[in-house]
Protein backbone atom coordinates (compact mmCIF):
# COMPACT_ATOMS: atom_id res chain seq x y z
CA UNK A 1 3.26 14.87 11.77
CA UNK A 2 2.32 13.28 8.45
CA UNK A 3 3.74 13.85 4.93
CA UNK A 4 2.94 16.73 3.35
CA UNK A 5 0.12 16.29 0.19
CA UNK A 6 1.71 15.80 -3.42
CA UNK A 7 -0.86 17.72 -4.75
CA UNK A 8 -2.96 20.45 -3.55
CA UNK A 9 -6.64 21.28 -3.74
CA UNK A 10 -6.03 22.87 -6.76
CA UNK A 11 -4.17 20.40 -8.50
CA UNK A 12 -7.04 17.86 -7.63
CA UNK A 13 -9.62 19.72 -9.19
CA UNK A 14 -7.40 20.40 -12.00
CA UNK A 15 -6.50 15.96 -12.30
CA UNK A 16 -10.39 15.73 -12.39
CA UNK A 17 -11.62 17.75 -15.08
CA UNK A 18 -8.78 16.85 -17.27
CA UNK A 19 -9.75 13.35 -16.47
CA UNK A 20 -13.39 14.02 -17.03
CA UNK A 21 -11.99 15.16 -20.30
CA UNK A 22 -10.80 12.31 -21.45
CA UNK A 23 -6.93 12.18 -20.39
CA UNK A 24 -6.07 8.59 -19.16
CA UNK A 25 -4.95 8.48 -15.70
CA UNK A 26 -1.35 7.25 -16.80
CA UNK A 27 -0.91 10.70 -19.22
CA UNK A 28 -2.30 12.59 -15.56
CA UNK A 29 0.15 10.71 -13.37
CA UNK A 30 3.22 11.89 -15.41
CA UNK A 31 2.27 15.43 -15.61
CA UNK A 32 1.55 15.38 -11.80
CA UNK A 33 4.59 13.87 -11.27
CA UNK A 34 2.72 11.07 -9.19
CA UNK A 35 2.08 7.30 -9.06
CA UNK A 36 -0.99 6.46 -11.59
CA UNK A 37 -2.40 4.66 -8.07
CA UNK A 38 -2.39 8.07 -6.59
CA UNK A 39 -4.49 9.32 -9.47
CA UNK A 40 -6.98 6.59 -9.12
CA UNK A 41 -7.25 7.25 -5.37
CA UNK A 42 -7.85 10.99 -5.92
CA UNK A 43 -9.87 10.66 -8.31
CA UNK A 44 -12.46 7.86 -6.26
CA UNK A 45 -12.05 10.03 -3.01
CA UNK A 46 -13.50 12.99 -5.33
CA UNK A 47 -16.59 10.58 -6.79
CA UNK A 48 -15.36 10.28 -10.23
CA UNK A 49 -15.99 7.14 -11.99
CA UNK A 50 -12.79 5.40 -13.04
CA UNK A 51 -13.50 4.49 -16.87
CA UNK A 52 -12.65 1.30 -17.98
CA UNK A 53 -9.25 0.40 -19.45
C-alpha cells in the first residue's frame, strides 16, 4: 500500500494549464496546497518545460 496522490488527474491538468499560463510554480504550490518540488515533478512527468527562474 502506498500513499494516496495529493492531487488527482484533474488537479494535474488543472497545475498545467495554469502553469502554461504563466503562474509561477511557487503561486501553484500554495493553491495546491503542495511542495513547489511536487509541482516541478508533475509538471516534467506531464512534458511541460519548466521556464526559467
Amino acid at each position: 500500500m502506498g500513499r494516496r496522490p495529493k492531487l488527482s488527474d484533474e488537479q494535474i491538468q488543472q497545475l498545467v494549464r495554469c502553469y502554461q499560463d504563466g503562474d509561477s510554480m511557487r503561486t501553484l504550490a500554495r493553491r495546491f496546497g503542495v511542495h513547489r518540488e511536487t509541482i516541478g515533478r508533475k509538471l516534467r512527468q506531464a512534458g511541460v518545460a519548466i521556464r526559467a527562474t
